[in-house]
N, C-alpha and C. Protein backbone atom coordinates (compact mmCIF):
# COMPACT_ATOMS: atom_id res chain seq x y z
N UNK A 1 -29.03 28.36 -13.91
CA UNK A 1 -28.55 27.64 -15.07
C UNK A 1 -29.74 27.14 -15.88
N UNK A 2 -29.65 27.18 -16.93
CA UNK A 2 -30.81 26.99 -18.04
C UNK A 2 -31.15 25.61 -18.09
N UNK A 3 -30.06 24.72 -17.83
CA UNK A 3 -30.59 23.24 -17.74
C UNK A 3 -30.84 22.30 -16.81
N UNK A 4 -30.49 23.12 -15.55
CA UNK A 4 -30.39 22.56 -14.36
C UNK A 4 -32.67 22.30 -13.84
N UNK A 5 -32.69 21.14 -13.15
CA UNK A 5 -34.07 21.13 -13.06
C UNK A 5 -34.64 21.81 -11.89
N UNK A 6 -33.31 21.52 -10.95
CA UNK A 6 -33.72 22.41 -9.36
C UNK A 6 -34.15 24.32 -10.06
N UNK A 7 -33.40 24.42 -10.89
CA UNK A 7 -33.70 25.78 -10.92
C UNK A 7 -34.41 26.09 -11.65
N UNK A 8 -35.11 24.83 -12.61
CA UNK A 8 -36.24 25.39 -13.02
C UNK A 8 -37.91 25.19 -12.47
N UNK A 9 -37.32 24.22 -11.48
CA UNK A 9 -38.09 24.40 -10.43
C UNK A 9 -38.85 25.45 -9.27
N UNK A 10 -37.32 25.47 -8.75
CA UNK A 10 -37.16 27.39 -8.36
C UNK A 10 -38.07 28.38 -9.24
N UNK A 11 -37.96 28.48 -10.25
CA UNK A 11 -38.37 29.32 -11.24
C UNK A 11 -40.30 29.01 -11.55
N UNK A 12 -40.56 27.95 -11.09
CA UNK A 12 -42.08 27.19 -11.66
C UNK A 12 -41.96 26.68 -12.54
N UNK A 13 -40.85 26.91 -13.45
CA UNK A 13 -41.09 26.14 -14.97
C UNK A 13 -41.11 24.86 -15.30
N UNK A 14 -40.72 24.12 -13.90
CA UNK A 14 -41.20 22.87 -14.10
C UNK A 14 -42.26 22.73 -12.59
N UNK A 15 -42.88 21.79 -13.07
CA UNK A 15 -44.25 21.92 -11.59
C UNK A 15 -43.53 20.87 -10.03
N UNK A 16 -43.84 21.33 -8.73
CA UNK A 16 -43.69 20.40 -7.58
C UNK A 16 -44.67 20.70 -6.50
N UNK A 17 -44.68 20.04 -5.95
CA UNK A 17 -45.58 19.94 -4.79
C UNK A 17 -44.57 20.54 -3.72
N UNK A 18 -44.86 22.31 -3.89
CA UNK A 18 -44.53 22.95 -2.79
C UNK A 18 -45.15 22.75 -1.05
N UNK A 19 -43.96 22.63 -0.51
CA UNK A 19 -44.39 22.50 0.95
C UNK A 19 -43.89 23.57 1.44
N UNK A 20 -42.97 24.63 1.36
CA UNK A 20 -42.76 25.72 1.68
C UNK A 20 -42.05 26.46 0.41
N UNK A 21 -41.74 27.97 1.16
CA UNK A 21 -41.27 28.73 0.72
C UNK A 21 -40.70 30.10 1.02
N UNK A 22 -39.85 30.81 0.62
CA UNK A 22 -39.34 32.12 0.67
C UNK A 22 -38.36 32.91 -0.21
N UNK A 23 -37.96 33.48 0.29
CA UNK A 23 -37.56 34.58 -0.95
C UNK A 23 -36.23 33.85 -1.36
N UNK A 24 -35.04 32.80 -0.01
CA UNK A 24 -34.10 32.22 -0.64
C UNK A 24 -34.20 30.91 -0.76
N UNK A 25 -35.00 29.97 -0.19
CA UNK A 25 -35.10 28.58 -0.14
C UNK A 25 -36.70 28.19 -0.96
N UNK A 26 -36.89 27.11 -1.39
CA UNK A 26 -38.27 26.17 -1.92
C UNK A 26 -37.81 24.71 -1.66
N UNK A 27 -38.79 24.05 -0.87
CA UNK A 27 -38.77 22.99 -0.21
C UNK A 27 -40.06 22.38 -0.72
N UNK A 28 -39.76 21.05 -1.28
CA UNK A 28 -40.77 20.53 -2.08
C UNK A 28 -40.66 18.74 -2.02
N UNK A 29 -41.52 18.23 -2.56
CA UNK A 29 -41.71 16.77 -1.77
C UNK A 29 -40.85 16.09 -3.19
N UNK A 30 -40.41 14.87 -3.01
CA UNK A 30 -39.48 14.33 -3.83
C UNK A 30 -40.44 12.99 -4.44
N UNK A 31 -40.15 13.11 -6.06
CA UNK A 31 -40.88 12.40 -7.15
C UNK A 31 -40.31 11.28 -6.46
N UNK A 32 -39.37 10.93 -6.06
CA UNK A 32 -38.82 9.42 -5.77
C UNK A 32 -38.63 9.21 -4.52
N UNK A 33 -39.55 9.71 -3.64
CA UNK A 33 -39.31 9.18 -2.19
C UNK A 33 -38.54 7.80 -1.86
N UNK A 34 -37.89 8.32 -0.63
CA UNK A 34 -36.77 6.92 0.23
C UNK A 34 -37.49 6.84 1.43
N UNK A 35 -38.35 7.50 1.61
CA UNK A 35 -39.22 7.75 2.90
C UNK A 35 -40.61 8.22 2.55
N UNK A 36 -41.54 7.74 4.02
CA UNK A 36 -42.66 8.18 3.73
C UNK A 36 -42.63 10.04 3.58
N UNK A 37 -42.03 10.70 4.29
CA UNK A 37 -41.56 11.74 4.16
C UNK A 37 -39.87 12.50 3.90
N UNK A 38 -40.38 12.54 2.56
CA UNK A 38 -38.86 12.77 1.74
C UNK A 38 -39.06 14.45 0.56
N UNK A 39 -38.85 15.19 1.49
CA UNK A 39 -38.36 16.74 1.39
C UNK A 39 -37.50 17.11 0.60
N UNK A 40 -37.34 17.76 -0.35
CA UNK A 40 -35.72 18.72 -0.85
C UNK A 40 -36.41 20.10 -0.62
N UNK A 41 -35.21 20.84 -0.18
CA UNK A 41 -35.31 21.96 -0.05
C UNK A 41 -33.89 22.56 -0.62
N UNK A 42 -34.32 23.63 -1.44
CA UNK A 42 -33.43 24.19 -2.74
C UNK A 42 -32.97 25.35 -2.36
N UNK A 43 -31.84 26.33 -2.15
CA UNK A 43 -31.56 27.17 -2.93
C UNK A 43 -32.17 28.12 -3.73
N UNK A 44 -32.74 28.96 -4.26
CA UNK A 44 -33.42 29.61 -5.13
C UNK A 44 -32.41 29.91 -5.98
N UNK A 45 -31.01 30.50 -5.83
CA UNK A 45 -29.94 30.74 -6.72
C UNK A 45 -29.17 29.28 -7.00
N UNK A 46 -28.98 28.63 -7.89
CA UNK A 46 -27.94 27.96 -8.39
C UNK A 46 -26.38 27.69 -7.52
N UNK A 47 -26.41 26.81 -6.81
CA UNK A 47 -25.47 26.08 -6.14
C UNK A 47 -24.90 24.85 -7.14
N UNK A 48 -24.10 24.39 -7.08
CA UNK A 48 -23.71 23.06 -7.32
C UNK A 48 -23.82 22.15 -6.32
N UNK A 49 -22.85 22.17 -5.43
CA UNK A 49 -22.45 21.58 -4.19
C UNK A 49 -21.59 22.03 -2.80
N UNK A 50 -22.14 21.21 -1.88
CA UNK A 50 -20.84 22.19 -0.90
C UNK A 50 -19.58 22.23 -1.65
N UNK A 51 -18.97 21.59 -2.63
CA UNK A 51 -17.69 21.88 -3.02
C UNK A 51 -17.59 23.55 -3.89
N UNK A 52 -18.77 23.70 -4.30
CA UNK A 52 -18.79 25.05 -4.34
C UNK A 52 -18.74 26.29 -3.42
N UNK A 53 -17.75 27.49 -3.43
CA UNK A 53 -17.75 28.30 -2.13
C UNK A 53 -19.25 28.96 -1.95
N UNK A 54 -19.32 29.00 -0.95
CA UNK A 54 -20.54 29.99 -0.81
C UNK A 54 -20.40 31.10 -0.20
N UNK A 55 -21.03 32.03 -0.87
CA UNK A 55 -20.41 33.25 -0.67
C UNK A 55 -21.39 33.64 0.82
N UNK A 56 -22.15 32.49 0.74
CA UNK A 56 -23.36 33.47 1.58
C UNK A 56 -23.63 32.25 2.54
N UNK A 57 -22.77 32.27 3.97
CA UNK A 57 -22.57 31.11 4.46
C UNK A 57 -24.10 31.01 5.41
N UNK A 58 -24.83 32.23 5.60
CA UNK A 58 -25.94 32.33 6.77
C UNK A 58 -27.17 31.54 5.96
N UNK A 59 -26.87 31.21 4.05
CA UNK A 59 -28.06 30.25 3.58
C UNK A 59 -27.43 28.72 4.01
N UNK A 60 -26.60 28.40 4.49
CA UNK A 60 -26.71 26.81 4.62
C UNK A 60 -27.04 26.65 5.68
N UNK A 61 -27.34 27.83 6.74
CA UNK A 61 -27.88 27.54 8.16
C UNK A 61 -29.45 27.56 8.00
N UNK A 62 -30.08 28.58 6.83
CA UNK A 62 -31.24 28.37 6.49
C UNK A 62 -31.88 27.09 5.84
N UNK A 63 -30.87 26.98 5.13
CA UNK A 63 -31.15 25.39 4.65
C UNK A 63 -31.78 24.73 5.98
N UNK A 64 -30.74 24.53 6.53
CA UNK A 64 -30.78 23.70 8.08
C UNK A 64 -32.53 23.92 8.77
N UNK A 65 -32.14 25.13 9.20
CA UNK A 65 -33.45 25.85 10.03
C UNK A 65 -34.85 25.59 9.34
N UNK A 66 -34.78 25.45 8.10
CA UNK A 66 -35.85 25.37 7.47
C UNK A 66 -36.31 23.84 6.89
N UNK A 67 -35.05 22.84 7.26
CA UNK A 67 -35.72 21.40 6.93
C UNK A 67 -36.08 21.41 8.56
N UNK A 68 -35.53 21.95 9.41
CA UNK A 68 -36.41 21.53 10.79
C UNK A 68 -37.60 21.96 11.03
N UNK A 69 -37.97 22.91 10.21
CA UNK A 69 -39.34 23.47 10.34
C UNK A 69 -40.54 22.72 9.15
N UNK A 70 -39.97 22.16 8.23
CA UNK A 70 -40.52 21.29 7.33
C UNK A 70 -40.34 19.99 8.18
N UNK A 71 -39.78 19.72 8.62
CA UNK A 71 -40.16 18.44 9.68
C UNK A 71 -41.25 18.37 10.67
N UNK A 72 -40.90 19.61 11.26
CA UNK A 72 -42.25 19.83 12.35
C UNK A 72 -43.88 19.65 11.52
N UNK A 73 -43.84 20.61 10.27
CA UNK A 73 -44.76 20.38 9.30
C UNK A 73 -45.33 19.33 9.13
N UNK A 74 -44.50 18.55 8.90
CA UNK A 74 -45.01 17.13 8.49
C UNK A 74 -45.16 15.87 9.09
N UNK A 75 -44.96 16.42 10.63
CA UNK A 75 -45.27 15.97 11.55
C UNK A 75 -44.41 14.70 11.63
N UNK A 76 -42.74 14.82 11.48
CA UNK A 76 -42.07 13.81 12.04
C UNK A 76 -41.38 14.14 12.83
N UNK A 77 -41.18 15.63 13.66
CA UNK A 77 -40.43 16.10 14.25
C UNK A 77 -39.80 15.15 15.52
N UNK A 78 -41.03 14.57 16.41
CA UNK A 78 -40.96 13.79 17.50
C UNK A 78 -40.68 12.47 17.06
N UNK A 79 -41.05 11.98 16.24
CA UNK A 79 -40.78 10.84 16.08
C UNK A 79 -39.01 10.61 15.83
N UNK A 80 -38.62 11.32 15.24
CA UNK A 80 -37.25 11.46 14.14
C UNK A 80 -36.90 11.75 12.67
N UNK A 81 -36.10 12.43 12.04
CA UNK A 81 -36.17 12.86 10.87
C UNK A 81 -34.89 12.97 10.31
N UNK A 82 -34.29 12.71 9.09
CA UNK A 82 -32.98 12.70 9.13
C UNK A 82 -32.53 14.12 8.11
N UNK A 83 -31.79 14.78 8.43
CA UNK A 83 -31.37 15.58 7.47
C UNK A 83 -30.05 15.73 6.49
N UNK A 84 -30.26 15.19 4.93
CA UNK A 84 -28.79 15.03 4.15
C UNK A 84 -28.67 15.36 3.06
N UNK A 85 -27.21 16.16 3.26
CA UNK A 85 -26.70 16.52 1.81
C UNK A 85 -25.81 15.86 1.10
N UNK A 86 -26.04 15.46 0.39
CA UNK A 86 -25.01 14.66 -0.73
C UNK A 86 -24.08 15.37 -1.95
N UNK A 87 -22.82 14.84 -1.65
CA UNK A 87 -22.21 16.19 -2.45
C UNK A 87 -21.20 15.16 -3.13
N UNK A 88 -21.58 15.06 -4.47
CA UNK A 88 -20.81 14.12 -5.89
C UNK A 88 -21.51 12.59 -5.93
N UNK A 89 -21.14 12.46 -7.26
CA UNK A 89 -21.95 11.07 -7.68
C UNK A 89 -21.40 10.30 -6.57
N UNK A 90 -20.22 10.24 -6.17
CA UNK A 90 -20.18 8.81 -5.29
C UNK A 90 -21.43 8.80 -3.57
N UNK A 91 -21.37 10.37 -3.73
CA UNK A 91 -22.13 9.94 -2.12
C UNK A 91 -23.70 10.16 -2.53
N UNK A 92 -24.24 10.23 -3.72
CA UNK A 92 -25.20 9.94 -4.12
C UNK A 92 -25.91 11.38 -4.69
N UNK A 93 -24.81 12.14 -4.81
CA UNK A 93 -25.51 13.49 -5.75
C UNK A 93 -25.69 12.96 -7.08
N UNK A 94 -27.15 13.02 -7.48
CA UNK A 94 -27.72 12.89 -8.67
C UNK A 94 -28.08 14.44 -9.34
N UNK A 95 -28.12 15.34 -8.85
CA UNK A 95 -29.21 16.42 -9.36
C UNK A 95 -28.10 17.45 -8.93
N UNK A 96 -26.88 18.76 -9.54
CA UNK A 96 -25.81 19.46 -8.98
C UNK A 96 -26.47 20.68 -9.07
N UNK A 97 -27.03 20.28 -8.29
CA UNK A 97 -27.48 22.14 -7.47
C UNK A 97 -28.04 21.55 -6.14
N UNK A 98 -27.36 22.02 -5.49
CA UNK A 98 -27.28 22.51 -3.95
C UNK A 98 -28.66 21.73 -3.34
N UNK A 99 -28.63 20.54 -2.60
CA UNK A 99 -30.26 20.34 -2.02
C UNK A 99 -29.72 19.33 -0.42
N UNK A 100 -31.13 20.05 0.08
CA UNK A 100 -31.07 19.16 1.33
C UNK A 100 -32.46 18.06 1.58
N UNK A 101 -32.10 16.95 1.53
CA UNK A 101 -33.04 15.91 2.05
C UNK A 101 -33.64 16.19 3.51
N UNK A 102 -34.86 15.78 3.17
CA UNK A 102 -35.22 15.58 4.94
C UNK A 102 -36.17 14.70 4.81
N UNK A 103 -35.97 13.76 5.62
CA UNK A 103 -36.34 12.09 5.53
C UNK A 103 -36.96 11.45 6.89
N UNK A 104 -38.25 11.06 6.64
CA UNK A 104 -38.74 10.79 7.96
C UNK A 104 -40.40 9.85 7.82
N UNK A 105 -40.64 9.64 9.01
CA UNK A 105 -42.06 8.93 8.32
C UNK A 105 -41.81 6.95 8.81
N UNK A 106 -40.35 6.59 8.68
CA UNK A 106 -40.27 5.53 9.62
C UNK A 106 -38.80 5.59 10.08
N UNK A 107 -38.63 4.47 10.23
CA UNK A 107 -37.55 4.23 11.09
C UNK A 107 -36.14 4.21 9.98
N UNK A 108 -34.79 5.17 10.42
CA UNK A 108 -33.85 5.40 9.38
C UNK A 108 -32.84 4.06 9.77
N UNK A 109 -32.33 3.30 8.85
CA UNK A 109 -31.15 2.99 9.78
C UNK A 109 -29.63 3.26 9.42
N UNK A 110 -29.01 3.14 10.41
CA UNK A 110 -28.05 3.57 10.17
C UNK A 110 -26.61 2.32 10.17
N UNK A 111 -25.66 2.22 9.37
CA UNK A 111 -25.16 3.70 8.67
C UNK A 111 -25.81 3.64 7.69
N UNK A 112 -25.99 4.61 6.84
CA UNK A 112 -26.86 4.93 6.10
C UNK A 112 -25.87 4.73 4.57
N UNK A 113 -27.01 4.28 3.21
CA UNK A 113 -25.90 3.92 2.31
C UNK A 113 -25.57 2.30 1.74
């Protein structure tokens, strides 16, 4: 989508501090950290939200697989790390394309919110 920022992110056209990458996901550090380590990892194609179907159910396991490996990265694996998707303004989707948090660096508490 032409106005969406995740995807012009995806794209380079706007700049981030890549921490990974591949041909379907970009995982990049967040302008507004909630944590000392605060991750999104994107989609490369245009999602909205889980309320959107996905046709391609083996990327939300990549999602998954790949904030645990950006955790290990960043060395909060042992300590603890939280991983979240937020899906509509009320549960705190700001940005509607498809992203997963990964949050770590101190102590989370819970419930969270």
């Amino acid at each position: 989508m032409s106005t969406c920022i995740f995807c012009k992110i995806a794209t380079r056209e706007i700049p981030a501090k890549v921490v990974y990458e591949d041909d379907r996901v970009l995982a990049f550090e967040d302008t507004n950290p909630k944590a000392p380590v605060h991750v999104l990892i994107i989609p490369r194609r245009h999602i909205a939200s889980l309320n959107d179907p996905v046709d391609d159910p083996a990327l939300l396991g990549h999602l998954l697989a790949v904030g645990g490996q950006v955790a290990k990265e960043m060395k909060v694996d042992e300590t603890g790390f939280r991983i979240v998707i937020n899906t509509n303004a009320d549960a705190g989707q700001t940005v509607f394309h498809l992203h997963v948090h990964v949050l770590g660096g101190r102590v989370l508490g819970w419930p969270p919110g």
